[in-house]
C-alpha atoms as a PDB file:
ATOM      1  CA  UNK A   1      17.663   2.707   0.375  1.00  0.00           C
ATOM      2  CA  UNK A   2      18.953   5.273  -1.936  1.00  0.00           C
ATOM      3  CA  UNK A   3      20.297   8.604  -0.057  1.00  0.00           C
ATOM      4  CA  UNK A   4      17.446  11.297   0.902  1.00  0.00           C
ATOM      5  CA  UNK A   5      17.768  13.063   3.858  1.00  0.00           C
ATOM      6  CA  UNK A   6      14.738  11.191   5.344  1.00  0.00           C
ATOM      7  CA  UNK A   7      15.840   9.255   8.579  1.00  0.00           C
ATOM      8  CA  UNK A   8      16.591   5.819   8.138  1.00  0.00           C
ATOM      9  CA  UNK A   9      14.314   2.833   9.446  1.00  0.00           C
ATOM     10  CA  UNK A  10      16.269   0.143   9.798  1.00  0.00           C
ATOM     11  CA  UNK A  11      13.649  -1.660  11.646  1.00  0.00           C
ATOM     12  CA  UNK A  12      11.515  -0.975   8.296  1.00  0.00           C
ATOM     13  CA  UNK A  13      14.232  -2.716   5.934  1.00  0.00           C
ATOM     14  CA  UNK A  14      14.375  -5.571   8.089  1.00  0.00           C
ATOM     15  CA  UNK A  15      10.474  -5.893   8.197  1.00  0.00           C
ATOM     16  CA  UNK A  16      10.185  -5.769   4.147  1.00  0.00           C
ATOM     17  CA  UNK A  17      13.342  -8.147   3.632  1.00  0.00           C
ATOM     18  CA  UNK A  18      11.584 -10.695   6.429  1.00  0.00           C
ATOM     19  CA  UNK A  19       8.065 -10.238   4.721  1.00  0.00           C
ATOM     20  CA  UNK A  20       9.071 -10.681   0.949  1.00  0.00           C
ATOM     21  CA  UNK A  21      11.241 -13.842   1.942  1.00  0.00           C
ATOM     22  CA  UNK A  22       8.228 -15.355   3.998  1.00  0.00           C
ATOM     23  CA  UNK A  23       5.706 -13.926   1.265  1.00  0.00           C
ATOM     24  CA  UNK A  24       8.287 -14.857  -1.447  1.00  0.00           C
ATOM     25  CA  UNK A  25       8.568 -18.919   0.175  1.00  0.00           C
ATOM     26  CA  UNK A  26       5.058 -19.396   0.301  1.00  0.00           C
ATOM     27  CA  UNK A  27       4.418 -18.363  -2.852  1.00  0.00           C
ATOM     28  CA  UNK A  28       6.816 -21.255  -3.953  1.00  0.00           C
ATOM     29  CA  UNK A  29       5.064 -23.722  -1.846  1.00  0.00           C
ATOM     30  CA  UNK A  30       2.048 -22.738  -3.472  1.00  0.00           C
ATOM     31  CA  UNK A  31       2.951 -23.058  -6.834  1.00  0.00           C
ATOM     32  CA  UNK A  32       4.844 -26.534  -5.972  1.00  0.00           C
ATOM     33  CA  UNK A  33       1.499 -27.883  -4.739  1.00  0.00           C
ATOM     34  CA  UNK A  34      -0.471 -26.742  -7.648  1.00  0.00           C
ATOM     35  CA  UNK A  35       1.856 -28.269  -9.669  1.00  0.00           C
ATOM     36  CA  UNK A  36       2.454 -31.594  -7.642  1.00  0.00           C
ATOM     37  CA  UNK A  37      -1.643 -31.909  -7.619  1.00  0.00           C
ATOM     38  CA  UNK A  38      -2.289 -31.513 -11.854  1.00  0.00           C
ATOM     39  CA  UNK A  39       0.372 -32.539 -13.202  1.00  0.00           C
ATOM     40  CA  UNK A  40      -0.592 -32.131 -16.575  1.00  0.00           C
ATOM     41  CA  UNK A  41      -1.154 -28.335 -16.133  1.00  0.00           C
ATOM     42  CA  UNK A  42       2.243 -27.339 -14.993  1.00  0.00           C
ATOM     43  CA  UNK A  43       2.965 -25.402 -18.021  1.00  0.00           C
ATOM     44  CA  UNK A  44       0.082 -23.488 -17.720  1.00  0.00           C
ATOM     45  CA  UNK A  45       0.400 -22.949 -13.963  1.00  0.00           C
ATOM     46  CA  UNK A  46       4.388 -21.694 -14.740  1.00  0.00           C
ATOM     47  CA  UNK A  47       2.810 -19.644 -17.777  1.00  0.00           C
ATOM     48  CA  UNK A  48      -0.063 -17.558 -15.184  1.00  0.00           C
ATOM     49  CA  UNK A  49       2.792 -17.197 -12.567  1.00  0.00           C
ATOM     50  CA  UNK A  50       5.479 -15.767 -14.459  1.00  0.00           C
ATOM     51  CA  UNK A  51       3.923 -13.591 -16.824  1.00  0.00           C
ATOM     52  CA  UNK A  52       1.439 -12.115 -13.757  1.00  0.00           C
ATOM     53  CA  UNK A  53       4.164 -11.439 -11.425  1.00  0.00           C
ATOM     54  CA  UNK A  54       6.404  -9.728 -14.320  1.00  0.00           C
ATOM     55  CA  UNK A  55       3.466  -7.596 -15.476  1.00  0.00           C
ATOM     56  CA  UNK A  56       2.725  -6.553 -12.278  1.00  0.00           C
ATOM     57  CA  UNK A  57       6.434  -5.460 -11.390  1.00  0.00           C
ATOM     58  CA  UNK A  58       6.644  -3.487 -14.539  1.00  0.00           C
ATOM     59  CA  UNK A  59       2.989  -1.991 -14.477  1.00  0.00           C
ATOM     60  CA  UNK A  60       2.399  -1.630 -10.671  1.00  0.00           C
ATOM     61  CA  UNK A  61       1.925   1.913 -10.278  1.00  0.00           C
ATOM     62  CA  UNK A  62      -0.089   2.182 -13.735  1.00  0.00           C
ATOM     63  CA  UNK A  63      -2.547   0.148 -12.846  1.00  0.00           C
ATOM     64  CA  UNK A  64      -2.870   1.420  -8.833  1.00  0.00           C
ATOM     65  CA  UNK A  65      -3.166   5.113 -10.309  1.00  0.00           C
ATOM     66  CA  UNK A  66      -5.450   4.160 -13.023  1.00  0.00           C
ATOM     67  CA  UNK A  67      -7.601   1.924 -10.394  1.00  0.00           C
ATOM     68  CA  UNK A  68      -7.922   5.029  -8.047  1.00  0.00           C
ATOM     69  CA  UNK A  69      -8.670   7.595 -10.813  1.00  0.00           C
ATOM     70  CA  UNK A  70      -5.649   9.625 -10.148  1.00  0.00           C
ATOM     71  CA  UNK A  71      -4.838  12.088 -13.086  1.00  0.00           C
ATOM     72  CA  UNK A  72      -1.580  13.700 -13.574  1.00  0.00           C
ATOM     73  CA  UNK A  73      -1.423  17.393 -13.409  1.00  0.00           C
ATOM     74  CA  UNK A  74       1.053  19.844 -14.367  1.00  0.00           C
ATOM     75  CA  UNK A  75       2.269  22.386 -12.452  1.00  0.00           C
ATOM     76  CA  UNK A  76       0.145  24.904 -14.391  1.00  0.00           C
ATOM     77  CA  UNK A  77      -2.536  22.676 -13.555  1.00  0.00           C
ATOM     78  CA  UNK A  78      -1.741  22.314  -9.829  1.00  0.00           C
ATOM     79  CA  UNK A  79       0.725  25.143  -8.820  1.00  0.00           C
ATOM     80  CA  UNK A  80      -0.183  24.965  -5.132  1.00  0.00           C
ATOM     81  CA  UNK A  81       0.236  20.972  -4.814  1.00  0.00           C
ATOM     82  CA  UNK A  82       3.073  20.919  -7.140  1.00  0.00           C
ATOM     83  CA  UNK A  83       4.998  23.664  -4.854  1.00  0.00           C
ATOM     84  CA  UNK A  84       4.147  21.632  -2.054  1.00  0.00           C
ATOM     85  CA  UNK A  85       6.089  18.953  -3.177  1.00  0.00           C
ATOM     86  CA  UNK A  86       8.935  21.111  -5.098  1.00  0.00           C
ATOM     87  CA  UNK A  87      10.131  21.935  -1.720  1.00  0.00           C
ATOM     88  CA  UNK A  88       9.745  18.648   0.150  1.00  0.00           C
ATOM     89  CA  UNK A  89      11.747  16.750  -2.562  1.00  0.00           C
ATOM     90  CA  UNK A  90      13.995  19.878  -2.672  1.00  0.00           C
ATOM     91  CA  UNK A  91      14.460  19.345   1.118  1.00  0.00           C
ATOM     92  CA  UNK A  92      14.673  15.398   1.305  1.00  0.00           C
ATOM     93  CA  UNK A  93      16.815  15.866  -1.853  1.00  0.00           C
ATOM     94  CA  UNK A  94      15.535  13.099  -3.385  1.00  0.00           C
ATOM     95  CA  UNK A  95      13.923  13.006  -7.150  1.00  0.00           C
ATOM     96  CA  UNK A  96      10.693  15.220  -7.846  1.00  0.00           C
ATOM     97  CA  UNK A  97       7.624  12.205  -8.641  1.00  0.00           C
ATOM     98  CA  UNK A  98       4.941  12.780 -10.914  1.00  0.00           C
ATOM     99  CA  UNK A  99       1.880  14.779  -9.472  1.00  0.00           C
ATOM    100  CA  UNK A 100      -1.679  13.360  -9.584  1.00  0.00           C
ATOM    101  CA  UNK A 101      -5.095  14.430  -8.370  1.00  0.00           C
ATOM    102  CA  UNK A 102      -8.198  11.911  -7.784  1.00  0.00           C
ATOM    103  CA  UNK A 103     -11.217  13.273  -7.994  1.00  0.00           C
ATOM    104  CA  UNK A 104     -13.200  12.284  -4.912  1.00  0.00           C
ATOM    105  CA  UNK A 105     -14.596  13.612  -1.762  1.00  0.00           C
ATOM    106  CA  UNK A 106     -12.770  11.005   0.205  1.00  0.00           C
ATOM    107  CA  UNK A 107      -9.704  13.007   2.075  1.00  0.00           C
ATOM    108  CA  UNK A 108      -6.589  11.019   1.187  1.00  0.00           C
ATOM    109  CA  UNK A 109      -3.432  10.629  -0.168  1.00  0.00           C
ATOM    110  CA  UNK A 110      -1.205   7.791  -1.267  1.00  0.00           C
ATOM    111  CA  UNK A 111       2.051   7.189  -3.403  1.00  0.00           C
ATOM    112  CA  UNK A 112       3.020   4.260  -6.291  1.00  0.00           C
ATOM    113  CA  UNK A 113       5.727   3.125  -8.215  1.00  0.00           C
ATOM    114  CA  UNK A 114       8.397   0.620  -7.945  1.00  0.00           C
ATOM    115  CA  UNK A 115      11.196   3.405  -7.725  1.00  0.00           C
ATOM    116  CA  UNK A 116      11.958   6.787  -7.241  1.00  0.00           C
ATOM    117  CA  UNK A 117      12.039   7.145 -11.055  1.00  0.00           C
ATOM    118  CA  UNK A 118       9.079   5.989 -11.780  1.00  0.00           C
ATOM    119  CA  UNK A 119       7.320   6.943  -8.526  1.00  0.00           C
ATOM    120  CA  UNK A 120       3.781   8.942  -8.277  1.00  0.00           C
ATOM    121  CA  UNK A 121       2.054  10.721  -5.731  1.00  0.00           C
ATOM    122  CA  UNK A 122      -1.236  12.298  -5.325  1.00  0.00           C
ATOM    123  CA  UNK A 123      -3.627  13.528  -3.357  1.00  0.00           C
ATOM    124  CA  UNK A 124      -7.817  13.664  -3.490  1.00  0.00           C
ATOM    125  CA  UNK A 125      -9.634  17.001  -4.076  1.00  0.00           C
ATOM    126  CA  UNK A 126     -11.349  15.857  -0.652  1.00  0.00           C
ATOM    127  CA  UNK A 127      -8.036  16.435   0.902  1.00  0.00           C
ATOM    128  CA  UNK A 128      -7.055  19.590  -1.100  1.00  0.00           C
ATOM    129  CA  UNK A 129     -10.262  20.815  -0.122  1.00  0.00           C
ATOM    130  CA  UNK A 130      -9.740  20.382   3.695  1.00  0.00           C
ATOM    131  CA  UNK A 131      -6.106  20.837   4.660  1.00  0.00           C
ATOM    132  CA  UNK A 132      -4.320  23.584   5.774  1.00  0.00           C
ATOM    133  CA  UNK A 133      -0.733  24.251   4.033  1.00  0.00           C
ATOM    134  CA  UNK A 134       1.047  22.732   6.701  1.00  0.00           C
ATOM    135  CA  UNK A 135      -1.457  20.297   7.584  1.00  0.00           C
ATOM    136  CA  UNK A 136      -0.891  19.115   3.320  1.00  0.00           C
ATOM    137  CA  UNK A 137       2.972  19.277   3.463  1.00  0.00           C
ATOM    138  CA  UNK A 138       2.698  16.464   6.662  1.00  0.00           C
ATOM    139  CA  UNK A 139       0.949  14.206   4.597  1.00  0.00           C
ATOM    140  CA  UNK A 140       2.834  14.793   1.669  1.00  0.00           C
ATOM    141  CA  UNK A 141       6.329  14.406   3.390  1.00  0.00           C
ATOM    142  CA  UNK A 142       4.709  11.173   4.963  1.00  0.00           C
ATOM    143  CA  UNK A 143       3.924   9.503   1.222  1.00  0.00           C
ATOM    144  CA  UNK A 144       6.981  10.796   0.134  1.00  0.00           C
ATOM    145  CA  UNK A 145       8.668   8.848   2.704  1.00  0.00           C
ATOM    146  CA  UNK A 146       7.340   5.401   1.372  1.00  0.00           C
ATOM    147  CA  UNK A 147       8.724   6.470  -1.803  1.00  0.00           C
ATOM    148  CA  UNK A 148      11.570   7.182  -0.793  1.00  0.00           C
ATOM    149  CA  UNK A 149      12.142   3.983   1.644  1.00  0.00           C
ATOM    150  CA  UNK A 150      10.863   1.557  -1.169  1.00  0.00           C
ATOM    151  CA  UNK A 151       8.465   0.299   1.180  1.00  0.00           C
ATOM    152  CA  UNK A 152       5.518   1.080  -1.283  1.00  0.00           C
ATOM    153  CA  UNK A 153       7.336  -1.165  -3.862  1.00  0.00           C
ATOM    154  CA  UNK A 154       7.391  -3.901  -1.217  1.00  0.00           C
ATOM    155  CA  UNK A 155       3.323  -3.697  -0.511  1.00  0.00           C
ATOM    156  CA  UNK A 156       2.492  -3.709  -4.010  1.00  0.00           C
ATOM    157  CA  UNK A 157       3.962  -6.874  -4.861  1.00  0.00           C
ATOM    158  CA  UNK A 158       3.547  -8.591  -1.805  1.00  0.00           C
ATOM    159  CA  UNK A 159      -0.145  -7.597  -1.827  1.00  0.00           C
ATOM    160  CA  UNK A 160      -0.330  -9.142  -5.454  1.00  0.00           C
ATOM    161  CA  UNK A 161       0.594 -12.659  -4.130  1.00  0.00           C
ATOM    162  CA  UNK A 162      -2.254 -12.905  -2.356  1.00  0.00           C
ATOM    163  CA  UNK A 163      -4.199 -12.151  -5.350  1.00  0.00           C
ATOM    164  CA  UNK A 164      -2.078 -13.945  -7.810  1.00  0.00           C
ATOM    165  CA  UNK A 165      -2.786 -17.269  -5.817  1.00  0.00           C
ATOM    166  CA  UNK A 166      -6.373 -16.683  -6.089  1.00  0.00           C
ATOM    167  CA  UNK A 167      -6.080 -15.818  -9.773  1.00  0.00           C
ATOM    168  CA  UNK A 168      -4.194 -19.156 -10.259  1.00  0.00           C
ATOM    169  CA  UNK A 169      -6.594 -21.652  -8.345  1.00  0.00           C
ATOM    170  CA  UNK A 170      -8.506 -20.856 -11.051  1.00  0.00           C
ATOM    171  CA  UNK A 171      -6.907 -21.151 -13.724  1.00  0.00           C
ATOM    172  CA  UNK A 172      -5.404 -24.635 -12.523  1.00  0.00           C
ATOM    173  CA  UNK A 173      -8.408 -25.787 -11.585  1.00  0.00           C
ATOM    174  CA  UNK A 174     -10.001 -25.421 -15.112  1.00  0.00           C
ATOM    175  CA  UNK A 175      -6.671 -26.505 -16.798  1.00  0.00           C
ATOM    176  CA  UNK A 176      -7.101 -29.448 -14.466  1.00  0.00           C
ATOM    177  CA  UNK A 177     -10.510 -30.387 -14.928  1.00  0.00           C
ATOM    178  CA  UNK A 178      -9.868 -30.331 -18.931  1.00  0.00           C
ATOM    179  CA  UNK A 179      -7.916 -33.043 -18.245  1.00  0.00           C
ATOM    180  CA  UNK A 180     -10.270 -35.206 -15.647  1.00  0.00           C
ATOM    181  CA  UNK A 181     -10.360 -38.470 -18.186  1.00  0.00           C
ATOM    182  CA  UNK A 182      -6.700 -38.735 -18.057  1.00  0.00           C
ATOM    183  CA  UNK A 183      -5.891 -37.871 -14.250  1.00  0.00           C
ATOM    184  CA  UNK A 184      -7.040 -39.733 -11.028  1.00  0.00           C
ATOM    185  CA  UNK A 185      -5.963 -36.876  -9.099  1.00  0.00           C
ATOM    186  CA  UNK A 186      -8.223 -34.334 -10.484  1.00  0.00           C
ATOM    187  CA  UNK A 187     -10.714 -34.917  -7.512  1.00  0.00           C
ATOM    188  CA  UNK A 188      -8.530 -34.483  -4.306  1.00  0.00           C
ATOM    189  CA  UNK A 189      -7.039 -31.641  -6.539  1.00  0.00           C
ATOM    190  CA  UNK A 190     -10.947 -30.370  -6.881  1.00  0.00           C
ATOM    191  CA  UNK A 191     -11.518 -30.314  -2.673  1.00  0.00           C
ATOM    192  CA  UNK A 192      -7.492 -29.704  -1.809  1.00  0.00           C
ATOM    193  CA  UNK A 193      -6.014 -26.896  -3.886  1.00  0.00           C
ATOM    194  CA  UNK A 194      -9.010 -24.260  -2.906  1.00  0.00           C
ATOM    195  CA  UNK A 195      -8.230 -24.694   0.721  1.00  0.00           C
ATOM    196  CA  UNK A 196      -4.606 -24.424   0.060  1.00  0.00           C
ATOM    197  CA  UNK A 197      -5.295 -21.314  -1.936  1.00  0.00           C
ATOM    198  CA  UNK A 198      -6.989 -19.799   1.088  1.00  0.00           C
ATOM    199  CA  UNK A 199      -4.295 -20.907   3.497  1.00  0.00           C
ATOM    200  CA  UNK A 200      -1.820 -18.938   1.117  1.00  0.00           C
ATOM    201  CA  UNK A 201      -4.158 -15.829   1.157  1.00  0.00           C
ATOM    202  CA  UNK A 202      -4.762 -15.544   4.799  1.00  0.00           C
ATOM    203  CA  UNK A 203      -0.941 -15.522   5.946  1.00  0.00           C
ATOM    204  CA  UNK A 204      -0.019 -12.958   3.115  1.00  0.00           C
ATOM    205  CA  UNK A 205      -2.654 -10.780   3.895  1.00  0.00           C
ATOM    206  CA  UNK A 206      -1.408 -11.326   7.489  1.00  0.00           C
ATOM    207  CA  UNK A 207       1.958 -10.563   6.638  1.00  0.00           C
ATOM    208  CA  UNK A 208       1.163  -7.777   4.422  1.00  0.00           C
ATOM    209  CA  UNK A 209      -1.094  -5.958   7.332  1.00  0.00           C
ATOM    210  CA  UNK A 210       1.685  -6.347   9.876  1.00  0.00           C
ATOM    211  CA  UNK A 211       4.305  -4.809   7.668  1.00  0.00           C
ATOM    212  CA  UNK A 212       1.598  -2.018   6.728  1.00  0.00           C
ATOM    213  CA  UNK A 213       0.901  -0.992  10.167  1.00  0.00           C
ATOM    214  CA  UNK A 214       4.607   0.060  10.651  1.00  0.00           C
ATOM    215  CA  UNK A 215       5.526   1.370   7.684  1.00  0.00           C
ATOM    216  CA  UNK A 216       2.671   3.955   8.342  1.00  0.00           C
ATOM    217  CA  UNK A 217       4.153   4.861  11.572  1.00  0.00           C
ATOM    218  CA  UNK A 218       7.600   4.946  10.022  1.00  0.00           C
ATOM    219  CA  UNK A 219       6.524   6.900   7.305  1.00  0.00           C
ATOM    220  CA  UNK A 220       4.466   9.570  10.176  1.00  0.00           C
ATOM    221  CA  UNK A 221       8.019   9.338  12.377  1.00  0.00           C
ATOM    222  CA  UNK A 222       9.882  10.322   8.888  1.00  0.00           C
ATOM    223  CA  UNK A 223       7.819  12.816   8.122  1.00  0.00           C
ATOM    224  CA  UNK A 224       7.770  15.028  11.631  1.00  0.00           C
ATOM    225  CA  UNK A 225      11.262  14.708  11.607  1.00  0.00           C
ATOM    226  CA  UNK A 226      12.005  15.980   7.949  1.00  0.00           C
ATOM    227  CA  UNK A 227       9.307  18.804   8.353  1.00  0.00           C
ATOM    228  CA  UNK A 228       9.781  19.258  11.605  1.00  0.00           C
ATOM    229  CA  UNK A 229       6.117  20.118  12.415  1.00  0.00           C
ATOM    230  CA  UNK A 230       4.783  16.553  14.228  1.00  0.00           C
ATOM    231  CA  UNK A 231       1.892  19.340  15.409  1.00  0.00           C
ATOM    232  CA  UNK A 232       0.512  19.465  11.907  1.00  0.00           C
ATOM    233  CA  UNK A 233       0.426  16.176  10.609  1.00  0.00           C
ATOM    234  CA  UNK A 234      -1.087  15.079  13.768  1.00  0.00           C
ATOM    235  CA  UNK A 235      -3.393  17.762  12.783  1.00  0.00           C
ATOM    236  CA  UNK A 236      -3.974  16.117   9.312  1.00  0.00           C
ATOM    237  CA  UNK A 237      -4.079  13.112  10.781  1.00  0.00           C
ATOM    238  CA  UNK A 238      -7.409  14.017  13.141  1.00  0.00           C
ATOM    239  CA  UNK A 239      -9.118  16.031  10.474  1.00  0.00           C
ATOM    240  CA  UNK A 240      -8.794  13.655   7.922  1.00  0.00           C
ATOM    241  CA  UNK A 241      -9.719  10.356  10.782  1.00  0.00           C
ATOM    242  CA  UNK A 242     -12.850  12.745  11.665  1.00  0.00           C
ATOM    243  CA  UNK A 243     -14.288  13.677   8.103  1.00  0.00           C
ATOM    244  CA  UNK A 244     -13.785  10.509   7.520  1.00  0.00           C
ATOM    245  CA  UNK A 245     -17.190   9.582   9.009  1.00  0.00           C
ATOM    246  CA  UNK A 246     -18.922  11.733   6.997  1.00  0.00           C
ATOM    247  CA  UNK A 247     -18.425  10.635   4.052  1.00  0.00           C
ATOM    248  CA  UNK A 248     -21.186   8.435   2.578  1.00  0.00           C
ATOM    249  CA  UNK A 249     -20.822   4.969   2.664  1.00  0.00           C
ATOM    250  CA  UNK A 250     -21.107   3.826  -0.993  1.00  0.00           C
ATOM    251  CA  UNK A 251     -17.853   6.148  -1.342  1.00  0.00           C
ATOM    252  CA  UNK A 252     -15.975   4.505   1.247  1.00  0.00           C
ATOM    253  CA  UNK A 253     -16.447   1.118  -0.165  1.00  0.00           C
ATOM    254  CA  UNK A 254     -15.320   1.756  -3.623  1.00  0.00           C
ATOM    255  CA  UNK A 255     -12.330   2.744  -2.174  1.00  0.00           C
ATOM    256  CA  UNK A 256     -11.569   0.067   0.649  1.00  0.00           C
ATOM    257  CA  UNK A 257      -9.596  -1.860  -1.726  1.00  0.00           C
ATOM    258  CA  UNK A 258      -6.676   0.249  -1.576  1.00  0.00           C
ATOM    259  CA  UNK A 259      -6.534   1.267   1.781  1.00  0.00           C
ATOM    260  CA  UNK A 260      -3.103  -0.292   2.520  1.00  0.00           C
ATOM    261  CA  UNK A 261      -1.777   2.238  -0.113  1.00  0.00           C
ATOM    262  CA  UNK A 262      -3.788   5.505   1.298  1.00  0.00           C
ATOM    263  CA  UNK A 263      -2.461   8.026   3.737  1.00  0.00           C
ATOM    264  CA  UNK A 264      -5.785   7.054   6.864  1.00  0.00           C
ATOM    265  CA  UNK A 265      -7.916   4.109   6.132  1.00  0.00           C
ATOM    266  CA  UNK A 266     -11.393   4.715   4.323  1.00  0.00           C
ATOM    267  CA  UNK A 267     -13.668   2.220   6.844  1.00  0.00           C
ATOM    268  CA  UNK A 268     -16.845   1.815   5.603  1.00  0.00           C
ATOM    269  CA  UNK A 269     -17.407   0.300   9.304  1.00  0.00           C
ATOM    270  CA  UNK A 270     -15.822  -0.589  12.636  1.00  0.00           C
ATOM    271  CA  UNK A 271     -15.518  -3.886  14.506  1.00  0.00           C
ATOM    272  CA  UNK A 272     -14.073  -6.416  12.018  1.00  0.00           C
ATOM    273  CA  UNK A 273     -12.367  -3.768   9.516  1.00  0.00           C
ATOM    274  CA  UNK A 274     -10.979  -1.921  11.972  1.00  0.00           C
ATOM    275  CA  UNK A 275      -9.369  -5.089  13.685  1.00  0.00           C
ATOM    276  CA  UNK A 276      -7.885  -5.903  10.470  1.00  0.00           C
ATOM    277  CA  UNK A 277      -6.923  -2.772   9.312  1.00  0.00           C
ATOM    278  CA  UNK A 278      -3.843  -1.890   7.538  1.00  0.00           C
ATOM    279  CA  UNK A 279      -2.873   1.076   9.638  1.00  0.00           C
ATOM    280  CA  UNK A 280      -2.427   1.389  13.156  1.00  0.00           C
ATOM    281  CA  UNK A 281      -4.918   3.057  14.912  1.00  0.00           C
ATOM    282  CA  UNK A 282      -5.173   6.962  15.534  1.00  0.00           C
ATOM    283  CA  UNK A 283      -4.458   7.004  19.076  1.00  0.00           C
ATOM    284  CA  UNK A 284      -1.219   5.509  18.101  1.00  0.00           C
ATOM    285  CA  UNK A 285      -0.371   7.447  15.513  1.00  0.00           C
ATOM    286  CA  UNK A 286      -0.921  10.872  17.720  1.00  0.00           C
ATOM    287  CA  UNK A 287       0.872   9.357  20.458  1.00  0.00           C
ATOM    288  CA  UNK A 288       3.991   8.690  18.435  1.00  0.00           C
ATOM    289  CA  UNK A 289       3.907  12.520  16.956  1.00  0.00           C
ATOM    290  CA  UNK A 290       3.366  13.673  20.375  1.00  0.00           C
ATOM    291  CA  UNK A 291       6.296  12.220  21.933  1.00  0.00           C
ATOM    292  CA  UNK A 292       8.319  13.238  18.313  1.00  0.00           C
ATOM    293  CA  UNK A 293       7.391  16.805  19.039  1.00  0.00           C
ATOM    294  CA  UNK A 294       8.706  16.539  22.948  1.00  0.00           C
ATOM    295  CA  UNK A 295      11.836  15.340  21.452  1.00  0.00           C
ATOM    296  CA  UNK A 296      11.980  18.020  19.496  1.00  0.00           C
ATOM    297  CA  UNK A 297      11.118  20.577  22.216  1.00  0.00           C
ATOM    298  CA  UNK A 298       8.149  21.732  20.991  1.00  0.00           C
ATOM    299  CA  UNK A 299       4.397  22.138  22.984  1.00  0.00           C
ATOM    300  CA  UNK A 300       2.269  19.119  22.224  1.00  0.00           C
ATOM    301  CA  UNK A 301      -1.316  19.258  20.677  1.00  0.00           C
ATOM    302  CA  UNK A 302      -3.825  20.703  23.286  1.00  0.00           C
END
């Protein structure tokens, strides 16, 4: 991790290395199967892989800005927000990002890019609208945190895997079947490679929850410490959870996709979505900041 003065997570490091190894083997397996099943379409299948993965490491954070309507803004544009995070990268001393603002009702936040260099962060007029200044520089220090620990890097392309082996199924299976007269095989391929493709999906997005409910904690631990207010992200953190549920549902379902980038998790529902969400639940979350803010001798939240 390159120097800031956010506190190191070494237990976070270790999680990413373990998860993009495991995500990064199965992968391989994947393709290996694909290839051992139609033969014939191996170029193809080495064509989709390579040239996916490479355009999604270079465009990443371009597409996940464009697909959440963020907009860059200027600090004319945006004095308050951009101050915001003027003095939190001033304070982490790590590289200022760019700035963005979606334009939605749904309170949130969330950070992109494979590097500090390149890295973005923005925040929804919903949660412009809502916080308090201290309550905004929490969740601000707290997606500056993934930029700063890489970890947002890490759940962008390991959350592409997942996708990419859907995206090649398909593509096999069609380079395959073009080439039923001259390949027995194309038939087990037909009932075999789908199920394998599923197989690969489930465990990554496994994987890829696990590691995203502690890097949300790490990046909530990282950012009480650095402000030094745990009282006002835990704030943030219940008035964002609670207007959540007013928020119509049509709204939260455009955004579910990219919940396992945003600051609190835009649930359309409970039960099954909340069992499989990508961020640990409130409760958890307050109880860490609570016992932060003992540590740090200060009254907890009454």
């Amino acid at each position: 991790m390159p120097h800031t003065r956010y506190a190191p997570d070494r237990g976070l490091t270790t999680r990413m290395v373990v998860t993009m190894f495991l995500i990064g083997l199965l992968y391989v397996v994947f393709v290996g199967v694909l290839i051992a099943l139609l033969r014939g379409a191996w170029p193809l299948i080495l064509l989709i892989a390579g040239g996916l993965f490479i355009a999604q490491f270079w465009f990443s954070d371009k597409i996940a800005a464009f697909s959440m309507g963020a907009r860059e803004v200027t600090p004319q544009q945006a004095p308050e927000l951009h101050g915001v995070v003027d003095r939190l990268c001033a304070l982490a001393d790590m590289p200022k990002p760019r700035v963005a603002i979606a334009d939605t009702d749904v309170p949130n936040a969330f950070a992109t890019g494979r590097s500090q260099k390149n890295a973005l962060v923005c925040a929804t007029t919903g949660l412009l609208r809502r916080l308090e200044p201290d309550e905004l520089e929490g969740v601000l220090a707290h997606e500056l945190s993934h930029v700063a620990h890489r970890d947002v890097a890490v759940m962008t392309i390991a959350s592409f895997l997942g996708v990419l082996a859907g995206i090649m199924t398909r593509a096999a299976l069609w380079g395959g079947l073009s080439r039923s007269s001259r390949n027995n095989n194309v038939g087990i391929a037909v009932l075999l490679i789908p199920l394998v493709s599923a197989v690969v999906y489930a465990i990554s997005f496994l994987l890829t929850r696990l590691l995203s409910r502690y890097r949300e904690l790490s990046a909530d631990r990282a950012s009480a410490l650095l402000t030094g207010r745990p009282s006002a992200l835990a704030a943030a953190l219940t008035k964002v959870t609670g207007q959540m549920a007013r928020i119509p549902t049509r709204d939260l379902r455009k955004v579910e996709p990219f919940n396992a980038f945003f600051f609190a998790p835009a649930l359309s529902g409970q039960s099954l979505s909340t069992l499989l969400s990508s961020h640990p639940t409130l409760e958890r979350r307050l109880d860490q900041l609570g016992r932060i803010s003992a540590q740090l001798g200060q009254p907890g939240r009454g």
